[in-house]
Protein backbone atom coordinates (compact mmCIF):
# COMPACT_ATOMS: atom_id res chain seq x y z
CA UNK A 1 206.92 160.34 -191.55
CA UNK A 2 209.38 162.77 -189.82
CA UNK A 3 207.88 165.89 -191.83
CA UNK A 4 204.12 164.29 -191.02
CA UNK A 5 204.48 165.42 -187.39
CA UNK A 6 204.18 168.99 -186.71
CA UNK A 7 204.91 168.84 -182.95
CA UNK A 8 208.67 167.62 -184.76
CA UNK A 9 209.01 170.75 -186.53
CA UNK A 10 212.40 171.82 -184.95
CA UNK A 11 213.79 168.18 -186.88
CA UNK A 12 212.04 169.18 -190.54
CA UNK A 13 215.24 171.20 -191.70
CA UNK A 14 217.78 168.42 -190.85
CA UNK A 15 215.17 165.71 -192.60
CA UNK A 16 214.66 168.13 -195.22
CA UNK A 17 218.58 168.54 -195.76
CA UNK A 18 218.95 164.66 -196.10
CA UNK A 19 215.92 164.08 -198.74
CA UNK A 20 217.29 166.95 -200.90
CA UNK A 21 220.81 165.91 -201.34
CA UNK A 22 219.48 162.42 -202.89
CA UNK A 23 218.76 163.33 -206.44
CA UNK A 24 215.86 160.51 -206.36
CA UNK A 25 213.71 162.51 -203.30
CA UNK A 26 215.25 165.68 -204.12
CA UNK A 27 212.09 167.27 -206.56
CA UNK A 28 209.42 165.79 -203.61
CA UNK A 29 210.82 167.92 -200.64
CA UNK A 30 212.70 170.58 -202.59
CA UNK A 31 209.95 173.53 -202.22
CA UNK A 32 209.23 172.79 -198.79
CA UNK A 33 212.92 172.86 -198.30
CA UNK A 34 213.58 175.99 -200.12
CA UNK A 35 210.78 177.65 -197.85
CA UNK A 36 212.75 176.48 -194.51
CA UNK A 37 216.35 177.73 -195.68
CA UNK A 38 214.87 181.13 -196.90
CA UNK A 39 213.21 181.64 -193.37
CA UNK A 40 216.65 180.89 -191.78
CA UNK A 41 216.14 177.21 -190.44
CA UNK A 42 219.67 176.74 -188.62
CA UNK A 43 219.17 172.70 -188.97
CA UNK A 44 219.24 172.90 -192.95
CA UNK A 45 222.42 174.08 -193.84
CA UNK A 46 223.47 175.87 -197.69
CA UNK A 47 225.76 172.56 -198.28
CA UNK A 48 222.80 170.60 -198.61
CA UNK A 49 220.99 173.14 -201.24
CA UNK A 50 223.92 173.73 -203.24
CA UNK A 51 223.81 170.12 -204.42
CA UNK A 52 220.08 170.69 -206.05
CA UNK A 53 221.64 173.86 -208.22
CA UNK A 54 222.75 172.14 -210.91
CA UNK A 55 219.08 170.61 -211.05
CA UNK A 56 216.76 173.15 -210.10
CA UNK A 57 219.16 176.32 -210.10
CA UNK A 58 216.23 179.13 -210.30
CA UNK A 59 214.15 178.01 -207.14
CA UNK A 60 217.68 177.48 -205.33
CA UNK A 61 219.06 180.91 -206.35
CA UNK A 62 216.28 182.20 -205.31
CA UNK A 63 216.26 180.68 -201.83
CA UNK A 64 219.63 181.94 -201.39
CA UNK A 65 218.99 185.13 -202.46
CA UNK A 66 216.39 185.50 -200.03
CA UNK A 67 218.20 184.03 -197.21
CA UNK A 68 221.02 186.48 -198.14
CA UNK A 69 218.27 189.28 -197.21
CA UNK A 70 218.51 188.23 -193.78
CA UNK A 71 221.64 188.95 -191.80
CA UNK A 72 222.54 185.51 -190.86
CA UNK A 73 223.90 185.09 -194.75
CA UNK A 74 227.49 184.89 -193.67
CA UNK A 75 227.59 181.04 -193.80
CA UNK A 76 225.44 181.09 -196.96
CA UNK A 77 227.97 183.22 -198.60
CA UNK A 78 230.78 181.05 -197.75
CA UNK A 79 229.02 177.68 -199.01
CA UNK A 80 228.24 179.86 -202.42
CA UNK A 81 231.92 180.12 -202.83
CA UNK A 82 232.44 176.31 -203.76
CA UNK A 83 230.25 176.50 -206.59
CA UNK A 84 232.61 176.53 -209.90
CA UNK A 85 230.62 175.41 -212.66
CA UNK A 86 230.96 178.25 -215.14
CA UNK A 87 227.22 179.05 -215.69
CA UNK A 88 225.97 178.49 -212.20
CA UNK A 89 229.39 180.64 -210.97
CA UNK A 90 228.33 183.46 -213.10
CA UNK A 91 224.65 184.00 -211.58
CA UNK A 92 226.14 183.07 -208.21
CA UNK A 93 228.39 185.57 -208.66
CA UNK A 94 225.59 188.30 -209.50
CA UNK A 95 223.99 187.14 -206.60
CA UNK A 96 226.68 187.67 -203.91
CA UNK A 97 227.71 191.03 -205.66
CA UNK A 98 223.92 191.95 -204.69
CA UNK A 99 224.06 190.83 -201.47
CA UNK A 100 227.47 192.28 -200.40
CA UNK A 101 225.67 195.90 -201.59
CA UNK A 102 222.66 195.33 -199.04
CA UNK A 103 225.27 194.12 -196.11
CA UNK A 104 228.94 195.41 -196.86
CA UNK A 105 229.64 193.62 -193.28
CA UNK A 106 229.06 190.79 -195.26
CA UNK A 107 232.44 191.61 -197.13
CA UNK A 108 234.35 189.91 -194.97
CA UNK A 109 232.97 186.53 -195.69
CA UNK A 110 233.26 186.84 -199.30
C-alpha cells in the first residue's frame, strides 16, 4: 500500500529494503528496488540487496555497479566485502576492481 502512494515516496526505499530481503516478496519489488538503489536512495541500504545475489545475481550486480558510478559508493563497497561465496566473490571482485579504477578515492574503503 506503502509503494501505492506517491506523495510517500521518501518511505519507498526503506519498504522496498524490507520486501526484498524476504525471499517470498523478493522477485515482486526487486526491479523497482534495483531502480531506487542505483539512483542512490539513502533509505535502501546495499545490506538489504546483497541478500537477493545469490537469487538474482545479474540484475543485483548490475545495480551495484551502477550505484558504484556515483560517488556515494563508499558504503556500497564496504557491504560488497561480506559477500564470500566463491562464484558471487569472483564477479564481485571484478566489479570493485572496476570501480576502484573510476574512483581511486574509493581505495580507502576497499
Amino acid at each position: 500500500a506503502l509503494l501505492d502512494r506517491p506523495a510517500d515516496c521518501t518511505l519507498h526505499g526503506g519498504a522496498l529494503a524490507m520486501l526484498v530481503r524476504d525471499p517470498s516478496t523478493r522477485s515482486r519489488h526487486l526491479p523497482q528496488a534495483l531502480r531506487h538503489f542505483a539512483e542512490g536512495d539513502p533509505q535502501l541500504p546495499p545490506s538489504a540487496l546483497v541478500t537477493a545475489l545469490t537469487t538474482h545475481p545479474e540484475p543485483v550486480l548490475d545495480a551495484f555497479r551502477a550505484r558504484l558510478h556515483r560517488a556515494d559508493g563508499a558504503e556500497a563497497l564496504r557491504t560488497l566485502a561480506d559477500v564470500t561465496t566463491p562464484d558471487l566473490a569472483r564477479r564481485v571482485a571484478t566489479l570493485v576492481g572496476e570501480a576502484v579504477e573510476r574512483h581511486p578515492e574509493t581505495a580507502e574503503d576497499v
